[in-house]
C-alpha atoms as a PDB file:
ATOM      1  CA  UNK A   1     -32.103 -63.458 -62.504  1.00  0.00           C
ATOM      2  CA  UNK A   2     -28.824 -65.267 -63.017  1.00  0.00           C
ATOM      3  CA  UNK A   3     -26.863 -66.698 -59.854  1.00  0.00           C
ATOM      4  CA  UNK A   4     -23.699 -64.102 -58.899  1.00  0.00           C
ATOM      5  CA  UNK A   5     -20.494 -65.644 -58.053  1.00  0.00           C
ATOM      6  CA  UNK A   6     -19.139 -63.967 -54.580  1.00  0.00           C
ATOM      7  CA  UNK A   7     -15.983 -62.973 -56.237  1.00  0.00           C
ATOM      8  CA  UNK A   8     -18.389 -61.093 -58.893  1.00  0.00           C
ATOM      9  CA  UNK A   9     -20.441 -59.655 -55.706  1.00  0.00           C
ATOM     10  CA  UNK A  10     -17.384 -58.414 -53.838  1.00  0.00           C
ATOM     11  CA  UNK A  11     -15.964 -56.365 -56.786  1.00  0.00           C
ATOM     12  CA  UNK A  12     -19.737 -54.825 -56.859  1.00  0.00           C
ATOM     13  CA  UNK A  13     -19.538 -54.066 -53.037  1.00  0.00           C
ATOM     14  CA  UNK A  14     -16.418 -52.853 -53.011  1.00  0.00           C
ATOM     15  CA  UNK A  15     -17.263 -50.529 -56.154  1.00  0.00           C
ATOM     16  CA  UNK A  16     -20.180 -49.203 -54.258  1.00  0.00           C
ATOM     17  CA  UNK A  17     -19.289 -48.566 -50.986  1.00  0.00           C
ATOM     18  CA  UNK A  18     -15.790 -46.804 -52.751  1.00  0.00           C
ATOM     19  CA  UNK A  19     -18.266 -44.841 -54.661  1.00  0.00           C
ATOM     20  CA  UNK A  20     -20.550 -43.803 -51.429  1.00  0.00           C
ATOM     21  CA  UNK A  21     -17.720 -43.075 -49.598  1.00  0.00           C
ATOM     22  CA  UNK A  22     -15.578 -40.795 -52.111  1.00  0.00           C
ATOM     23  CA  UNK A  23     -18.729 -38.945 -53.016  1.00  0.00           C
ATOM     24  CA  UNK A  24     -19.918 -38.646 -49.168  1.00  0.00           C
ATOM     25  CA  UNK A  25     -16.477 -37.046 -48.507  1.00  0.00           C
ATOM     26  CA  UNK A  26     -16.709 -34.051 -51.390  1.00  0.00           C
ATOM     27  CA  UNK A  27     -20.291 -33.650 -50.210  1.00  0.00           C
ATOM     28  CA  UNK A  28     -19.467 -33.125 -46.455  1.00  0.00           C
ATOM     29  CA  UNK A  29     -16.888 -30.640 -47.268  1.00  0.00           C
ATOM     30  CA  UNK A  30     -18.997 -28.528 -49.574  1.00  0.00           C
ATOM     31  CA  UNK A  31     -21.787 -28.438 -46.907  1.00  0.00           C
ATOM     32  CA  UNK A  32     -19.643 -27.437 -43.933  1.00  0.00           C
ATOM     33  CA  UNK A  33     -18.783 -24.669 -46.269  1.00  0.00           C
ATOM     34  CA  UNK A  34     -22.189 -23.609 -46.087  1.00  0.00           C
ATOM     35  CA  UNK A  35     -22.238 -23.361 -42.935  1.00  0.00           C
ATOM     36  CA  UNK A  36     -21.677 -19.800 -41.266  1.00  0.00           C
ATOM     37  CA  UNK A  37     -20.658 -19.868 -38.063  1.00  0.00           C
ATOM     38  CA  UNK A  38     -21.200 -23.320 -37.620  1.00  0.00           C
ATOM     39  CA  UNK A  39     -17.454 -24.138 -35.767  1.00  0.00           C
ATOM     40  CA  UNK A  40     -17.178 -20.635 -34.016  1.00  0.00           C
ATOM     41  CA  UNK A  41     -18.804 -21.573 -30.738  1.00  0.00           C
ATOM     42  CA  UNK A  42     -18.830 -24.630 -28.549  1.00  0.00           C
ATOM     43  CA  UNK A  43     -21.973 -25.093 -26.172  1.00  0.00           C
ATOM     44  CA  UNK A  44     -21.896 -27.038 -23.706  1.00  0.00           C
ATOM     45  CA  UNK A  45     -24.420 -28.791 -21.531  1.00  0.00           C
ATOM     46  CA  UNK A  46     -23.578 -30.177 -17.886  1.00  0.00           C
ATOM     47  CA  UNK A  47     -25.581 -33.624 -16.654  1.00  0.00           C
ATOM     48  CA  UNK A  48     -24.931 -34.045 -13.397  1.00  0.00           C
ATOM     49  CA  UNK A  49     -23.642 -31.081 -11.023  1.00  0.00           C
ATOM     50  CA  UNK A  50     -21.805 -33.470  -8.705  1.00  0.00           C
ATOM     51  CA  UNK A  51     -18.919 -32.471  -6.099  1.00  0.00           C
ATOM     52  CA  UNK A  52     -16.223 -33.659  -9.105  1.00  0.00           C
ATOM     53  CA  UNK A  53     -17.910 -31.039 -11.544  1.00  0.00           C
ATOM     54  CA  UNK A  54     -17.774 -28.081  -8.932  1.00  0.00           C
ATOM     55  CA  UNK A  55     -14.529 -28.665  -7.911  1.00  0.00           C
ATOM     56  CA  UNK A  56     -12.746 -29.761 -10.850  1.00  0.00           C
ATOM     57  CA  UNK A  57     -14.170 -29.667 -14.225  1.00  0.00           C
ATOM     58  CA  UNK A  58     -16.068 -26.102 -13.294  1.00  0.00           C
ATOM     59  CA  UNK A  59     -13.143 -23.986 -12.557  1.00  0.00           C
ATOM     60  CA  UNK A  60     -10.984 -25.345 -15.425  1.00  0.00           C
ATOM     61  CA  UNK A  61     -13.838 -24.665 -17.879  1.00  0.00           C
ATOM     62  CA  UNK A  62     -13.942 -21.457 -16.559  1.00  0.00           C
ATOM     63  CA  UNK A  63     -10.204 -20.437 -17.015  1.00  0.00           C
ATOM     64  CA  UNK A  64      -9.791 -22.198 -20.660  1.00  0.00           C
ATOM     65  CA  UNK A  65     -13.806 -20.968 -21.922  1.00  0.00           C
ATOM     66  CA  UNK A  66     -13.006 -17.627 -23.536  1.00  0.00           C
ATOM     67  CA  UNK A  67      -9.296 -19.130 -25.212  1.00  0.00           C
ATOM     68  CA  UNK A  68     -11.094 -21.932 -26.569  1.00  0.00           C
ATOM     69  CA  UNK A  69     -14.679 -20.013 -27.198  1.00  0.00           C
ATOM     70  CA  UNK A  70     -16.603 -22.856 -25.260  1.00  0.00           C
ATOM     71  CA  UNK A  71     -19.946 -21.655 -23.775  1.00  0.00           C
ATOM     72  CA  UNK A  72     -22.396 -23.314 -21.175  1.00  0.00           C
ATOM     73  CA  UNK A  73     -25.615 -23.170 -22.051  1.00  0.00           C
ATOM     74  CA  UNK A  74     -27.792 -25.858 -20.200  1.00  0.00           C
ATOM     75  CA  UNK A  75     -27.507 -27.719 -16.722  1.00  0.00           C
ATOM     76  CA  UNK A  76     -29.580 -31.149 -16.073  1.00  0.00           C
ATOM     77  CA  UNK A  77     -29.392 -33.080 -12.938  1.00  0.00           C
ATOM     78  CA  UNK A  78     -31.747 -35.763 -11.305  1.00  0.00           C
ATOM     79  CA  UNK A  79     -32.265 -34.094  -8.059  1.00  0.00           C
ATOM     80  CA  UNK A  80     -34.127 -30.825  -8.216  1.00  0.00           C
ATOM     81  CA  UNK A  81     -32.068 -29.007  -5.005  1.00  0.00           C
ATOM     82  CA  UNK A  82     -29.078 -29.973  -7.049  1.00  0.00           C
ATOM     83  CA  UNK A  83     -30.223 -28.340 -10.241  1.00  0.00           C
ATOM     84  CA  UNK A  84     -31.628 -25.424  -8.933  1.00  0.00           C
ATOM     85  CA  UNK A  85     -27.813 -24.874  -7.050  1.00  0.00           C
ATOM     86  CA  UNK A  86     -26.194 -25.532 -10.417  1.00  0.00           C
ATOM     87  CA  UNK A  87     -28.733 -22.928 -11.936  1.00  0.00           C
ATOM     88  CA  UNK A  88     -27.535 -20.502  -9.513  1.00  0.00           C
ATOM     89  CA  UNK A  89     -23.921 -20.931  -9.071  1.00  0.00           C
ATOM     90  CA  UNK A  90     -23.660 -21.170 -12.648  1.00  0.00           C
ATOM     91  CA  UNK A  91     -25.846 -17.568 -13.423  1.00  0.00           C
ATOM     92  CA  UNK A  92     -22.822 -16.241 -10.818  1.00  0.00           C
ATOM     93  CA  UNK A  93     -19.866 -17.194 -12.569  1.00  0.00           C
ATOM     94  CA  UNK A  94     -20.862 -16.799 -16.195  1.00  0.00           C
ATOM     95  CA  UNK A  95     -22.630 -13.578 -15.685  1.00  0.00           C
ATOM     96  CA  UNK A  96     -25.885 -14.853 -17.284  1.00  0.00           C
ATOM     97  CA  UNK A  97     -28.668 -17.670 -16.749  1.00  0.00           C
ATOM     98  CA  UNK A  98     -28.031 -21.190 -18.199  1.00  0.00           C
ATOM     99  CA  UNK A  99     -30.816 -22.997 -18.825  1.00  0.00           C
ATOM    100  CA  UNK A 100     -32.328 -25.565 -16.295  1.00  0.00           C
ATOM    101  CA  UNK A 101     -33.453 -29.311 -17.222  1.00  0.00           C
ATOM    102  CA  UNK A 102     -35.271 -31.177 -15.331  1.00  0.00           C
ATOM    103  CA  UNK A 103     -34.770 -35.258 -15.429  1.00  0.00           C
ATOM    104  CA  UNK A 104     -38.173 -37.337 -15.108  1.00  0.00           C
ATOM    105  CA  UNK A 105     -37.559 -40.563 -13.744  1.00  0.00           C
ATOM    106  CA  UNK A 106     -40.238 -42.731 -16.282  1.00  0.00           C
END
């Protein structure tokens, strides 16, 4: 194996990673085409049902979720009394249960 000069070795890098990145980009586009239904629906999962997120970020979800098809599917929080509130309040304004995750503290 004959020594490379790093001029030589740059061109090759640069080749490659050109290569990688122009064939990466036709690929991505022809698999999100694939997709059905894949950009239709945001979900979105709440850590942390603080006082910020009940006053603030909950009622402006709530106004914008249906114009920008968001949806809330999952609640997590570190304390269970907290959690099991979010469960509740959140089954009350979106009409439906959003799943409950519990936080171990390992």
């Amino acid at each position: 194996m004959g020594k490379i000069s790093r001029r030589d070795f740059l061109k090759q890098a640069s080749l490659a990673s050109a290569g990688l990145m122009l064939g990466g980009v036709g690929m991505t586009q022809k698999s999100y085409a694939r997709i059905v239904g894949a950009n239709e629906r945001i979900n979105v999962g709440v850590v942390g049902y603080s006082d910020r997120f009940r006053q603030s970020l909950l009622p402006s979800f709530l106004e914008h979720k249906d114009k920008l098809n968001f949806d809330m599917v999952a609640v997590s929080d570190l304390w269970n009394m907290r959690r099991d509130q979010a469960q509740r309040n959140l089954t009350e304004k979106l009409r439906r249960s959003a799943s409950s995750m519990s936080t171990s503290r390992g």
